[in-house]
C-alpha atoms as a PDB file:
ATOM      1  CA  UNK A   1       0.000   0.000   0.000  1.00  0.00           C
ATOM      2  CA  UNK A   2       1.474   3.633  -0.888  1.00  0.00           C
ATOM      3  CA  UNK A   3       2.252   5.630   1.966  1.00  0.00           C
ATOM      4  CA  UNK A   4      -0.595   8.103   1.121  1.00  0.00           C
ATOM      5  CA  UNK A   5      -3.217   5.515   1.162  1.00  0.00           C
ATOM      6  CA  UNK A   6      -1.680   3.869   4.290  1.00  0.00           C
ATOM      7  CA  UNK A   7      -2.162   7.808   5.814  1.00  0.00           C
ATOM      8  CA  UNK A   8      -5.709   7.687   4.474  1.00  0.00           C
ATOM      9  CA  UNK A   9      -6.721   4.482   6.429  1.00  0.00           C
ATOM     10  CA  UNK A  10      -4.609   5.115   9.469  1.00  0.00           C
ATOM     11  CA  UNK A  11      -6.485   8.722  10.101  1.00  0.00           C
ATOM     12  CA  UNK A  12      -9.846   7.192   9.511  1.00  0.00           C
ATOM     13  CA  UNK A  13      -9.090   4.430  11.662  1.00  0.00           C
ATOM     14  CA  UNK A  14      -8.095   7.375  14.031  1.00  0.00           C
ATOM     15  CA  UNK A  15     -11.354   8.881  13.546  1.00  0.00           C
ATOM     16  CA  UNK A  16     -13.197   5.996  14.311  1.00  0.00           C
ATOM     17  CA  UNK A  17     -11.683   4.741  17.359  1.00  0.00           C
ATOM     18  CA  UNK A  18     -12.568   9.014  18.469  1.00  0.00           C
ATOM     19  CA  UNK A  19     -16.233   7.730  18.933  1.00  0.00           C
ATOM     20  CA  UNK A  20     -15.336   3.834  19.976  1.00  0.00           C
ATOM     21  CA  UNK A  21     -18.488   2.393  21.335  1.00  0.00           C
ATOM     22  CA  UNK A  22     -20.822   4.965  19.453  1.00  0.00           C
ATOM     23  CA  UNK A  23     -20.541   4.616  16.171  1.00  0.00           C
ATOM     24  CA  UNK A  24     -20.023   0.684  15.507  1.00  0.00           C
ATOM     25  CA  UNK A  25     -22.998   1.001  13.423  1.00  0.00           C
ATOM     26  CA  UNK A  26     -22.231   3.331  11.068  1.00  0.00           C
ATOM     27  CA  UNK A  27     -21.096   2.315   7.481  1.00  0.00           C
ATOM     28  CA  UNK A  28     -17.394   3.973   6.779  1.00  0.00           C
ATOM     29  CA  UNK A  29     -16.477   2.384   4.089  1.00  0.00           C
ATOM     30  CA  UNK A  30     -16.977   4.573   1.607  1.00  0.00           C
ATOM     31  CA  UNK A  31     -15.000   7.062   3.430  1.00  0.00           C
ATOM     32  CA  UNK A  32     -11.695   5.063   3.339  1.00  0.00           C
ATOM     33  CA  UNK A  33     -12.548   4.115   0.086  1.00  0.00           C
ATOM     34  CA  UNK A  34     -12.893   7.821  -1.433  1.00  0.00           C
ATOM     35  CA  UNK A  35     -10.126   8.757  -3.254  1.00  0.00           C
ATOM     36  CA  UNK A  36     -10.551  12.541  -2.143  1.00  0.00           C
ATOM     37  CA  UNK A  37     -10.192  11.561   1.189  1.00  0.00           C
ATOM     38  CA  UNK A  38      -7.271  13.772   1.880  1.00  0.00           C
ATOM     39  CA  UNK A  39      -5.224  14.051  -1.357  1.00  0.00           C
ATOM     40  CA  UNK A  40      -7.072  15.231  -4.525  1.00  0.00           C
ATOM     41  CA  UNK A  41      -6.996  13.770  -7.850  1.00  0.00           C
ATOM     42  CA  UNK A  42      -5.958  15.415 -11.126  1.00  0.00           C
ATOM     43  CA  UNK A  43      -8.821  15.764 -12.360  1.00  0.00           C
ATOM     44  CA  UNK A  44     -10.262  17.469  -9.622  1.00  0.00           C
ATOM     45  CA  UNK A  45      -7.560  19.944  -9.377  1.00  0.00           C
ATOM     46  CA  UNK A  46      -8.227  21.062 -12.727  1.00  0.00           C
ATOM     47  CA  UNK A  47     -11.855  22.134 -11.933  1.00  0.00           C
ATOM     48  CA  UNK A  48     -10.525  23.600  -8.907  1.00  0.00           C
ATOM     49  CA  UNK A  49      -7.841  25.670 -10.578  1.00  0.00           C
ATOM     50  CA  UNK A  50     -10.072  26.812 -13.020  1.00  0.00           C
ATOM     51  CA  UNK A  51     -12.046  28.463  -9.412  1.00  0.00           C
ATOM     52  CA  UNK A  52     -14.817  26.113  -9.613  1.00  0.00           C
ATOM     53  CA  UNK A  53     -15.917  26.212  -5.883  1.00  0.00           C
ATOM     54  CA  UNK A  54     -15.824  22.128  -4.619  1.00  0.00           C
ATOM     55  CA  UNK A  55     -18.651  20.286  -3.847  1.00  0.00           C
ATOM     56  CA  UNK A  56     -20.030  16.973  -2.188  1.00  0.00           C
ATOM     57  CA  UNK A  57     -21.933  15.709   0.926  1.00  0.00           C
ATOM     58  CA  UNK A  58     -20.510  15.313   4.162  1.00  0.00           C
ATOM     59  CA  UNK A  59     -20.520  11.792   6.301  1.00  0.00           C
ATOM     60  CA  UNK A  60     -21.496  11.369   9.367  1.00  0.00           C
ATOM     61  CA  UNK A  61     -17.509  10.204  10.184  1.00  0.00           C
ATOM     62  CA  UNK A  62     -15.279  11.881   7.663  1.00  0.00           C
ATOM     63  CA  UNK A  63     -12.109  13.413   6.955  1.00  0.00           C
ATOM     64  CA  UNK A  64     -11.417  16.767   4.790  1.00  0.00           C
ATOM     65  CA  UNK A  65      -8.154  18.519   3.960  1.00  0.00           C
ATOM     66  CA  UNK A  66      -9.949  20.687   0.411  1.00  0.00           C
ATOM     67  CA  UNK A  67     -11.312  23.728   0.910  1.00  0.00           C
ATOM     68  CA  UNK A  68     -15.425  23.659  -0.044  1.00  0.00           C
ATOM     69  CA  UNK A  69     -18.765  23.483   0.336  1.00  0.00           C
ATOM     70  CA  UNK A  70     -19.981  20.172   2.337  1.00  0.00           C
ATOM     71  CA  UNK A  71     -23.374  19.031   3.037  1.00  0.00           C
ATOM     72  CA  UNK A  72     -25.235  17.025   5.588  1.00  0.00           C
ATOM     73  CA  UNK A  73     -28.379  15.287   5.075  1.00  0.00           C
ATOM     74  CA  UNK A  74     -29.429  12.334   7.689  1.00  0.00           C
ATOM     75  CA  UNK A  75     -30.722   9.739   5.991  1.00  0.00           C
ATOM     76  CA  UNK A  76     -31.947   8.239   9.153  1.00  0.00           C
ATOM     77  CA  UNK A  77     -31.110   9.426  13.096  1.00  0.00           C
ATOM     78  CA  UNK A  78     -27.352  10.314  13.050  1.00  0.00           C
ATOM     79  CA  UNK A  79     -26.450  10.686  16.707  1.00  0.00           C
ATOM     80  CA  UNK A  80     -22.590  10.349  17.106  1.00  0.00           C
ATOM     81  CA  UNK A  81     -21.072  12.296  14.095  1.00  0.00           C
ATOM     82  CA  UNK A  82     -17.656  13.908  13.562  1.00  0.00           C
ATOM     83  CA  UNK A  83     -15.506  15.627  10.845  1.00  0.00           C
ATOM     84  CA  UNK A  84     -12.081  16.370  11.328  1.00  0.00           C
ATOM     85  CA  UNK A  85     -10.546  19.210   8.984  1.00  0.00           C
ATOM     86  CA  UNK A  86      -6.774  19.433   8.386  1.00  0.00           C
ATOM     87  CA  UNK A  87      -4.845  22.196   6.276  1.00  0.00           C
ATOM     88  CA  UNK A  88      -0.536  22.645   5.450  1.00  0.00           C
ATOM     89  CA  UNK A  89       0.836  23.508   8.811  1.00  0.00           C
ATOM     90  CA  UNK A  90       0.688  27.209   7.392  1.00  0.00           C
ATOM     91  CA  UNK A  91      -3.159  26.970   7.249  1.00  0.00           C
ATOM     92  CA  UNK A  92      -5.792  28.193   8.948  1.00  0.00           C
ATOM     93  CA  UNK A  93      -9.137  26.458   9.070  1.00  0.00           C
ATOM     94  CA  UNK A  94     -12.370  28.353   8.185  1.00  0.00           C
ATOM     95  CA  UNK A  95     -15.916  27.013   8.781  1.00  0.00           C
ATOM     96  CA  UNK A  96     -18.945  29.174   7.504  1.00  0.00           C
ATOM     97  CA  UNK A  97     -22.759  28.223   7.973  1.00  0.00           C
ATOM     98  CA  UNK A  98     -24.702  28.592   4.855  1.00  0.00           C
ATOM     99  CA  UNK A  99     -27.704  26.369   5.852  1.00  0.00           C
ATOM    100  CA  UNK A 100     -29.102  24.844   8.563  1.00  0.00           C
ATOM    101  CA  UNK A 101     -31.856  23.243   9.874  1.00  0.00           C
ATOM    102  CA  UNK A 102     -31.618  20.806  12.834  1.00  0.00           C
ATOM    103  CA  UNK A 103     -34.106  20.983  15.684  1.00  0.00           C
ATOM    104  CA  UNK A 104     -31.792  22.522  18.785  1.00  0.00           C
ATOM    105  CA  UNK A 105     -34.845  21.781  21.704  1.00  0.00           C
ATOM    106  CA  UNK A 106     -34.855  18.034  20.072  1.00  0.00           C
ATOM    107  CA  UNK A 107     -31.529  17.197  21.210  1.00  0.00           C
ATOM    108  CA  UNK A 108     -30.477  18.344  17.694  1.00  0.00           C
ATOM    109  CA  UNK A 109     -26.625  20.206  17.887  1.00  0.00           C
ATOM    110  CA  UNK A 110     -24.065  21.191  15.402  1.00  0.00           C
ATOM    111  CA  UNK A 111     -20.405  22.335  17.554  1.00  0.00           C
ATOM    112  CA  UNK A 112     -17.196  23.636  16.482  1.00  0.00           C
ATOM    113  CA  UNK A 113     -14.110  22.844  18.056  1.00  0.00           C
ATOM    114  CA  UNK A 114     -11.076  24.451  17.616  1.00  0.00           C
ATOM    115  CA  UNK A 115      -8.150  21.568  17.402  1.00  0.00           C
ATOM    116  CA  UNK A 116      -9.157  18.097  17.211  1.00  0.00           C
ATOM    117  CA  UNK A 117     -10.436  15.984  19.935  1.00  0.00           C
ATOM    118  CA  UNK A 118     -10.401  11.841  19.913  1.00  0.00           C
ATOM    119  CA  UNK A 119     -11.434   9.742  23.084  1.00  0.00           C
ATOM    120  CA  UNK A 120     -11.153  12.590  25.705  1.00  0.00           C
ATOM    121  CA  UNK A 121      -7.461  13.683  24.230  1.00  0.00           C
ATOM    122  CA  UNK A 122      -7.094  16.812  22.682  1.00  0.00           C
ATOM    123  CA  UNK A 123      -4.846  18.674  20.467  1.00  0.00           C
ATOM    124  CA  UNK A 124      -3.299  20.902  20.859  1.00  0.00           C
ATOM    125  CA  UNK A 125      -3.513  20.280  24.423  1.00  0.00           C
ATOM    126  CA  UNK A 126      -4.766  22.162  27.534  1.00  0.00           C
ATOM    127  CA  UNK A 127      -0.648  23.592  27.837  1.00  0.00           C
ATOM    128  CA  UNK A 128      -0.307  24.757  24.328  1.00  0.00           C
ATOM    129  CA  UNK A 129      -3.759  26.908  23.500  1.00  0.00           C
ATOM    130  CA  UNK A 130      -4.476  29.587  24.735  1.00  0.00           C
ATOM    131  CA  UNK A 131      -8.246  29.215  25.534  1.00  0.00           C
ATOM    132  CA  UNK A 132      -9.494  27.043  28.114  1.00  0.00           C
ATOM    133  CA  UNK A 133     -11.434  23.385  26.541  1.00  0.00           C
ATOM    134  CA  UNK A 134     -14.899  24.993  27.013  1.00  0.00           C
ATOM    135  CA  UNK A 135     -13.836  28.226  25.066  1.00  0.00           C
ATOM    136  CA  UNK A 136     -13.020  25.817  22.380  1.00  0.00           C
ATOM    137  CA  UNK A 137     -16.406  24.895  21.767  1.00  0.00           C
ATOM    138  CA  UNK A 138     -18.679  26.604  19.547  1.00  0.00           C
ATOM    139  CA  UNK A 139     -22.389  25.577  19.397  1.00  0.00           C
ATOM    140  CA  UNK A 140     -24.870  26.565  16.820  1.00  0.00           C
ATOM    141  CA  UNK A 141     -27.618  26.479  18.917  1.00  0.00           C
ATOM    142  CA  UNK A 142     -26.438  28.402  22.087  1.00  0.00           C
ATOM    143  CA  UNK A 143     -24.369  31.483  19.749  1.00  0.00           C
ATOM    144  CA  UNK A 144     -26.779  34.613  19.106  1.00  0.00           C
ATOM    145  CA  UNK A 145     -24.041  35.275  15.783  1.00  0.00           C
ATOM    146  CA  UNK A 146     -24.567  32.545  13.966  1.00  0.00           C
ATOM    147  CA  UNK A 147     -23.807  34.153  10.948  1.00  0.00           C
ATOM    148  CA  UNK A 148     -20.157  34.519  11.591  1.00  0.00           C
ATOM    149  CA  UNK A 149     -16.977  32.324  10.499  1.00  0.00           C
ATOM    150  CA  UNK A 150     -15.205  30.373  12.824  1.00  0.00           C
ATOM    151  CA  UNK A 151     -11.522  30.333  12.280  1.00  0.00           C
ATOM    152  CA  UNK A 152      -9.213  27.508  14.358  1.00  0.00           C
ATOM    153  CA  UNK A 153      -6.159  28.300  15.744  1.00  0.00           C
ATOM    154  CA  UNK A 154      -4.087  25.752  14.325  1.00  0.00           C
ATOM    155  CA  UNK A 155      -4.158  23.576  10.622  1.00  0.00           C
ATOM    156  CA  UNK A 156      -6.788  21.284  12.317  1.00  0.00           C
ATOM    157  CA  UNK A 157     -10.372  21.699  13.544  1.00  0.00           C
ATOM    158  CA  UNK A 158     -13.638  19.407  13.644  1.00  0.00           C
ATOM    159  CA  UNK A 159     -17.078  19.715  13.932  1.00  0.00           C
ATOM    160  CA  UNK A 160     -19.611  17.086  16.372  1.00  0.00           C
ATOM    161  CA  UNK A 161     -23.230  16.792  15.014  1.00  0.00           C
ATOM    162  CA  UNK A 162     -26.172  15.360  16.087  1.00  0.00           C
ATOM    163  CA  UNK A 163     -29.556  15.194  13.732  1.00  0.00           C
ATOM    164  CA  UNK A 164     -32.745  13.007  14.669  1.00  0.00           C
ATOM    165  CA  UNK A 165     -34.762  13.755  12.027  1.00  0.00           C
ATOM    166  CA  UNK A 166     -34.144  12.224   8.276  1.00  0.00           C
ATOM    167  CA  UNK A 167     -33.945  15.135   5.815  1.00  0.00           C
ATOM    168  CA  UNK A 168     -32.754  17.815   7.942  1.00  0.00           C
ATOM    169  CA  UNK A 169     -29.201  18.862   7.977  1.00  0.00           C
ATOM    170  CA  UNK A 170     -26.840  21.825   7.680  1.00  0.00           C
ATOM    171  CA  UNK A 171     -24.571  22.938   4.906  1.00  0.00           C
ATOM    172  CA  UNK A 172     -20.730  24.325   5.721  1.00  0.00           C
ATOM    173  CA  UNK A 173     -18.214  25.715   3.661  1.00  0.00           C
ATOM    174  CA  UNK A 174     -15.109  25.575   4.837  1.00  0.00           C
ATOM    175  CA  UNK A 175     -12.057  27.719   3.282  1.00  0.00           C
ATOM    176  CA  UNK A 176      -8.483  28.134   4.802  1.00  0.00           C
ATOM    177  CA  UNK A 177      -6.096  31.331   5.399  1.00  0.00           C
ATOM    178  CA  UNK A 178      -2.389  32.080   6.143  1.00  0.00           C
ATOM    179  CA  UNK A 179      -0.690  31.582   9.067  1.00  0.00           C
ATOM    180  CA  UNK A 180       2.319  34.108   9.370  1.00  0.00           C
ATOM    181  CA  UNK A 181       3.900  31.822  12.087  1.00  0.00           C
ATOM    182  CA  UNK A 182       2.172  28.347  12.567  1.00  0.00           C
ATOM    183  CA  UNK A 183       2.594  26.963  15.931  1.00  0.00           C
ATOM    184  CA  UNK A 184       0.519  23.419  16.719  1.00  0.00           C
ATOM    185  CA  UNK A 185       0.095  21.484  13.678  1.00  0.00           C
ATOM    186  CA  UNK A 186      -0.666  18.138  12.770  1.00  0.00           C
ATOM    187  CA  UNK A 187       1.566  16.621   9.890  1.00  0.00           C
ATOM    188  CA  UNK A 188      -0.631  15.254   6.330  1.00  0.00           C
ATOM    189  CA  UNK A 189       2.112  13.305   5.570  1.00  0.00           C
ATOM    190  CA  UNK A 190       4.586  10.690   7.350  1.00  0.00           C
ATOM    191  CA  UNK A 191       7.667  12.369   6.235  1.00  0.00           C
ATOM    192  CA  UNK A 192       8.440  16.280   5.579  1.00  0.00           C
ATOM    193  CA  UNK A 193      10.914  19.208   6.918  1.00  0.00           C
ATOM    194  CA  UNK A 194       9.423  21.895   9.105  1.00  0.00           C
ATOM    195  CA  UNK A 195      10.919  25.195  10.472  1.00  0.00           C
ATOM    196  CA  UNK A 196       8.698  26.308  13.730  1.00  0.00           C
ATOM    197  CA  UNK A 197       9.375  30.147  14.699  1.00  0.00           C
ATOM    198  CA  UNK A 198       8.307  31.468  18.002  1.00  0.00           C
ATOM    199  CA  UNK A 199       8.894  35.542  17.756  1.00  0.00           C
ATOM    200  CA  UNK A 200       9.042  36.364  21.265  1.00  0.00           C
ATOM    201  CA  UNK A 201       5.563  35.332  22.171  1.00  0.00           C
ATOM    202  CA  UNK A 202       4.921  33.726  25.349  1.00  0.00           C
ATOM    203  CA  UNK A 203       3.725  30.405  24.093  1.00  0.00           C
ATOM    204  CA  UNK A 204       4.130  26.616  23.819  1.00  0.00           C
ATOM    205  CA  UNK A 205       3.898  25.044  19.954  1.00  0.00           C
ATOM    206  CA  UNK A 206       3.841  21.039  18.966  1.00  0.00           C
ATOM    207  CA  UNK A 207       4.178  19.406  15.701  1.00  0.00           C
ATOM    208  CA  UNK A 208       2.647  16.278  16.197  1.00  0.00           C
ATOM    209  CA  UNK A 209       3.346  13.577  13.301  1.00  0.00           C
ATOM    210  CA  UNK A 210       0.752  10.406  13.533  1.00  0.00           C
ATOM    211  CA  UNK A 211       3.400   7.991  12.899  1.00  0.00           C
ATOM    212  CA  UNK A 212       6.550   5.926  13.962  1.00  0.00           C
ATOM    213  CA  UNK A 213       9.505   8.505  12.498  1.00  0.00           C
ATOM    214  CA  UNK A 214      12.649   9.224  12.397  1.00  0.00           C
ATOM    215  CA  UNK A 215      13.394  12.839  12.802  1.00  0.00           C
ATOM    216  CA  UNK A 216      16.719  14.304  12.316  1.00  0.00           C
ATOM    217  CA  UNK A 217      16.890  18.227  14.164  1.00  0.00           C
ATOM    218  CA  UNK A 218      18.940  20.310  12.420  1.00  0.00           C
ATOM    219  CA  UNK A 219      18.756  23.790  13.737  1.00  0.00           C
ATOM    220  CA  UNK A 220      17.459  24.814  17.300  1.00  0.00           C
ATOM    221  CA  UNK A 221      18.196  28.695  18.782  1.00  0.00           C
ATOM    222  CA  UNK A 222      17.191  29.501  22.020  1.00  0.00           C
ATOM    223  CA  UNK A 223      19.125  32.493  22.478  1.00  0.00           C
ATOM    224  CA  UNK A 224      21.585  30.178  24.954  1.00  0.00           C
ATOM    225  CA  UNK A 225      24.453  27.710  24.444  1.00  0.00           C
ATOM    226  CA  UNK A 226      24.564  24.565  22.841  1.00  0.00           C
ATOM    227  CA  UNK A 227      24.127  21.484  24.351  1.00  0.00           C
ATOM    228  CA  UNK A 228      21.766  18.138  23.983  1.00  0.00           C
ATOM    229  CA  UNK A 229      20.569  16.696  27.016  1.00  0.00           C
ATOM    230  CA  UNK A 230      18.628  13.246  26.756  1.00  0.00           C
ATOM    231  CA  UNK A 231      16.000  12.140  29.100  1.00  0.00           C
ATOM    232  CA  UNK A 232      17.095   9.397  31.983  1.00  0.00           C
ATOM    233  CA  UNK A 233      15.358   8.100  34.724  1.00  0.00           C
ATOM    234  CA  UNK A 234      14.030   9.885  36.707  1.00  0.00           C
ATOM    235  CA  UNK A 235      13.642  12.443  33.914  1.00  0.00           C
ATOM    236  CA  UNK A 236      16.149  15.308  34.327  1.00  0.00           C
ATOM    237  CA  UNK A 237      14.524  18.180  32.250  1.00  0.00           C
ATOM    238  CA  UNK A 238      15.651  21.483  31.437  1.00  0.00           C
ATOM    239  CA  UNK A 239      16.462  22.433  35.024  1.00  0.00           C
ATOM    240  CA  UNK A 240      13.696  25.702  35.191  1.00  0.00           C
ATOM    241  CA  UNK A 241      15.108  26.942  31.408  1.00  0.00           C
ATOM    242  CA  UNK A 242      12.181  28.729  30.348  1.00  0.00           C
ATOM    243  CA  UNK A 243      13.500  28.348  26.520  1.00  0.00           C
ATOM    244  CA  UNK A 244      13.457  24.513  24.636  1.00  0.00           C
ATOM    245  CA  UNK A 245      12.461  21.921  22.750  1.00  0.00           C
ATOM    246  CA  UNK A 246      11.266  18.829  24.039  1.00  0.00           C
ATOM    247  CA  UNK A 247      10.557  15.026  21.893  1.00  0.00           C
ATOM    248  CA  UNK A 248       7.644  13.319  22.957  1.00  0.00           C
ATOM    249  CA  UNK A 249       5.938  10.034  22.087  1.00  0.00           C
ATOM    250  CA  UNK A 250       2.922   8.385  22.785  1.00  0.00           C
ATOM    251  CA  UNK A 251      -0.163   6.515  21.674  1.00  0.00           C
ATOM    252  CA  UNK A 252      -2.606   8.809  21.925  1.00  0.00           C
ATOM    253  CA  UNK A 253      -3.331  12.526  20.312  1.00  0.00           C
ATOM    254  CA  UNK A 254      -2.675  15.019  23.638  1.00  0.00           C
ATOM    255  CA  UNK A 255       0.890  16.121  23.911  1.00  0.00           C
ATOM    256  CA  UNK A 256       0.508  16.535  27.495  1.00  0.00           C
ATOM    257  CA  UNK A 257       0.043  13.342  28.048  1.00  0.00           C
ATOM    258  CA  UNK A 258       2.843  11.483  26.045  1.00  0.00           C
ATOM    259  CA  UNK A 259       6.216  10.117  27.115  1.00  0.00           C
ATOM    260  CA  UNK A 260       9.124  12.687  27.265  1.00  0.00           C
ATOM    261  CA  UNK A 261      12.116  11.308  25.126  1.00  0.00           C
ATOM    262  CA  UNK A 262      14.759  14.245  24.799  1.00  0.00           C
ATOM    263  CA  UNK A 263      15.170  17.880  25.880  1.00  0.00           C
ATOM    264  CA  UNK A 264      17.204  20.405  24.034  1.00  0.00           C
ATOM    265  CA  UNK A 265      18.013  23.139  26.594  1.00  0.00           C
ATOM    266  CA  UNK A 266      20.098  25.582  24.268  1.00  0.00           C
ATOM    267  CA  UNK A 267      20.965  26.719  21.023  1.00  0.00           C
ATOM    268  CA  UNK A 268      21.674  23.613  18.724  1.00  0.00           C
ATOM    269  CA  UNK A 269      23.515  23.026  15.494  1.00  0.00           C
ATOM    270  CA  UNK A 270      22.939  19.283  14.297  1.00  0.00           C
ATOM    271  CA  UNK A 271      22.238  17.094  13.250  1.00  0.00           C
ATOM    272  CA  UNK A 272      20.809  15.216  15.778  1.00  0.00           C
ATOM    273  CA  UNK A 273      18.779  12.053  14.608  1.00  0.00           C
ATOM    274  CA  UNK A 274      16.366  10.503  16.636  1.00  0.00           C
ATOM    275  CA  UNK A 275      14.101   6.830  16.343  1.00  0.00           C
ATOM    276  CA  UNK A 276      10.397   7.675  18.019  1.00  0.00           C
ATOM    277  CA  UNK A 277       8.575   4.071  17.248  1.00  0.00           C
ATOM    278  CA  UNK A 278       5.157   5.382  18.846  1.00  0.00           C
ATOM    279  CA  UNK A 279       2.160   5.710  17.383  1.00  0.00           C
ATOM    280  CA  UNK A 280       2.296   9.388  17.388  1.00  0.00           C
ATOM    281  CA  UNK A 281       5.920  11.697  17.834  1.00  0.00           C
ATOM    282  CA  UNK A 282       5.594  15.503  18.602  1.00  0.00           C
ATOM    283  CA  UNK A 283       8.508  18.687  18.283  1.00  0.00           C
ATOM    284  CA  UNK A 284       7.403  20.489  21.325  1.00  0.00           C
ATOM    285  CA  UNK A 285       8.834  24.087  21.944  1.00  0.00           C
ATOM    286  CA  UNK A 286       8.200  26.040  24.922  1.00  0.00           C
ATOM    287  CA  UNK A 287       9.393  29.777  24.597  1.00  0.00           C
ATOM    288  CA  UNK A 288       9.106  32.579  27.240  1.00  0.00           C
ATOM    289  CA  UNK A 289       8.892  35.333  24.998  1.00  0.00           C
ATOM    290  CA  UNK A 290      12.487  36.659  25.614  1.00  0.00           C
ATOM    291  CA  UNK A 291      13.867  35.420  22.345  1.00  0.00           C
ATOM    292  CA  UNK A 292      13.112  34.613  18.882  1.00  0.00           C
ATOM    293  CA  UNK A 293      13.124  31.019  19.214  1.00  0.00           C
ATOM    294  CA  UNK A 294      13.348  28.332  16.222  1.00  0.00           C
ATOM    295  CA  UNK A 295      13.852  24.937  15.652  1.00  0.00           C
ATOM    296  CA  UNK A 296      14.149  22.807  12.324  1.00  0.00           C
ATOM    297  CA  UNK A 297      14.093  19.155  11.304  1.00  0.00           C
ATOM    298  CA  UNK A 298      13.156  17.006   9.026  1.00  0.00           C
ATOM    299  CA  UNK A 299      10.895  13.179   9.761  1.00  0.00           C
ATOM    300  CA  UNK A 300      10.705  10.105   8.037  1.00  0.00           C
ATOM    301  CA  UNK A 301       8.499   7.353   8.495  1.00  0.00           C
ATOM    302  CA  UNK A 302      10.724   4.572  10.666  1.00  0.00           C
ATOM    303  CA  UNK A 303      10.655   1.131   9.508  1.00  0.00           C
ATOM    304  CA  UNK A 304      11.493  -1.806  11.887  1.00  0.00           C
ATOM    305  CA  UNK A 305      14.579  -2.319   9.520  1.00  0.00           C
ATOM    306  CA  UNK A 306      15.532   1.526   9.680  1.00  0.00           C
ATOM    307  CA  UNK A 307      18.625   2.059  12.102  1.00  0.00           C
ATOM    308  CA  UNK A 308      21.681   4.102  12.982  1.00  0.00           C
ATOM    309  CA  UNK A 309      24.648   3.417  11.477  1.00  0.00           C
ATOM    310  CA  UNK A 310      27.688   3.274  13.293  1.00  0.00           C
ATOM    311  CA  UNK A 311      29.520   5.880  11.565  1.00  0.00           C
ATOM    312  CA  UNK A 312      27.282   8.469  11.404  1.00  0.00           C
ATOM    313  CA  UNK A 313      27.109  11.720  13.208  1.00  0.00           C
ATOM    314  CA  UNK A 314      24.439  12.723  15.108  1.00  0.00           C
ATOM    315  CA  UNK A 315      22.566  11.530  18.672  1.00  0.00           C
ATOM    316  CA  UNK A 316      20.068   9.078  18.908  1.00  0.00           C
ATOM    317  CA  UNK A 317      17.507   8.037  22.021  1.00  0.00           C
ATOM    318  CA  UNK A 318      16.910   4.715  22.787  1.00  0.00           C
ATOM    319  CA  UNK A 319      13.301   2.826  20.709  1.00  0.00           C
ATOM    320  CA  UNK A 320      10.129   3.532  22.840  1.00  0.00           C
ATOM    321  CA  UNK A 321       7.002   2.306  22.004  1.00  0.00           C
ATOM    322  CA  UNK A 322       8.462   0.752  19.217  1.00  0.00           C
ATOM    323  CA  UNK A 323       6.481  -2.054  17.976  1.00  0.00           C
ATOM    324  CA  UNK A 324       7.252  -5.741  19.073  1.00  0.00           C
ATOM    325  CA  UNK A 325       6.944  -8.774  16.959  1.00  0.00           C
END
């Protein structure tokens, strides 16, 4: 299987396992099935070039990464739906109402919520946004402006639904802007290179790839020295530096939550090379606002074959949650 269909299945499987117990009867197999699941085919980038504004229905579980207009329709009660909407890491996520009409004193709803959520763990997490989890949520039937766009604050946002009735429904368009200096972001693809910039803001940002990579940091300034400082036992940290980079892994979506692999305290020249066999690996920067802080590296999807060799440069942490056989 190509590495962009494996990504296909793996964040649908993602997806489902968000609603686990809820949605087991729900047919998604279309949705892994659609070829404009996440990357678009030629043709379809014609008609969109030419400014043709997309078009199809939405799922009640799906997965969007084009900029359009989506509709809902139930077709019978649709209780536990979900969409998830992811951009470049320079994007900004846009969701406009055009139409809707659910029944809000039925138990109908139709939320926003800025990030992505999936079995109680959220990203980004509680630490790195800047509004508390119940500012996060926008719902249609409790806002007075429901005319307005709703604009994430990160590459990723979703949308939880809930329509009893068959034939009512809601339609969204959904569009994407610039981000000057993109801060959480969830990675498209298993392998990339990413610059993150913090310009003296006051802020934490994670770039959370939903794979098993192999990242190799090339650049890191923290307005400090240089050193590399890996993780033992008990975990050492950064000793109160309020400037650096941290590697997590885990198996779930919140950053906060994963295992802490490495900590880069100061300024960094690689390259530094790094195996992260869990199910998800995050760059996590936390900046106090006194510098202009910046780290770069590349990530590669890691193979159980893929290792070190014994002449090259670079550092390297031990495998954790790598899979066994």
């Amino acid at each position: 299987m190509a590495p962009a269909s494996r990504l296909q299945v793996h964040l649908m499987l993602i997806c489902l396992s968000a609603l686990q117990g809820e949605t087991r009867y729900l047919e998604v197999r279309e949705a892994a099935e659609d070829g404009e699941f996440l990357h678009i085919n030629p043709d379809l980038k014609r008609e969109l070039s030419a400014g043709q504004l997309y078009r199809r229905s939405l799922r009640c579980i799906d997965m969007l990464s084009i900029e359009g207009q989506f509709t809902f329709t139930a077709q019978q009660p649709a209780l536990h739906c979900a969409a998830f909407f992811i951009g470049d890491p320079e994007d900004l996520i846009t969701i406009e109402y055009d139409f809707v009409n659910i029944d809000c004193l039925g138990g109908d709803f139709l939320k926003v919520f800025d990030g992505w959520i999936l079995k109680g763990e959220k990203f980004p997490s509680s630490l790195d946004h800047p509004l508390s989890t119940s500012e996060r949520y926008t719902d249609f039937c409790e806002d007075v402006d429901r005319k307005r766009i709703y604009r994430s604050s990160q590459n990723v946002a979703m949308i939880f639904f809930r329509v009893h009735e068959p034939g009512n429904g809601f339609t969204i368009t959904v569009g994407k802007t610039t981000n000057l200096f993109p801060c959480n972001v969830i990675s498209q693809t298993p392998s990339g290179r990413f610059t993150m910039v913090i310009p003296h803001q006051h802020r934490n940002c994670s770039f959370s790839i939903i794979y098993p990579v192999v990242i190799k940091i090339s650049d890191v300034t923290l307005g400090h020295l240089s050193d590399l400082q890996l993780k033992k036992y008990p975990p050492v940290g950064c000793n109160g530096v309020g400037d650096f980079v941290e590697l997590l892994g885990g198996a779930g979506l919140d950053p906060s939550k994963m295992f802490p692999l490495a900590d880069l305290c100061y300024s960094f020249h690689g390259p530094a090379r790094m195996k992260i066999g869990c199910d998800n690996a995050v760059v996590r920067m936390v900046s106090s606002g006194k510098f202009i802080n910046r780290v770069t590296f590349e990530y590669n999807q890691l193979n159980r074959r893929d290792d070190l060799g014994e002449n090259e440069q670079g550092n390297s942490v031990e495998e954790v949650c790598f899979p066994k056989d």
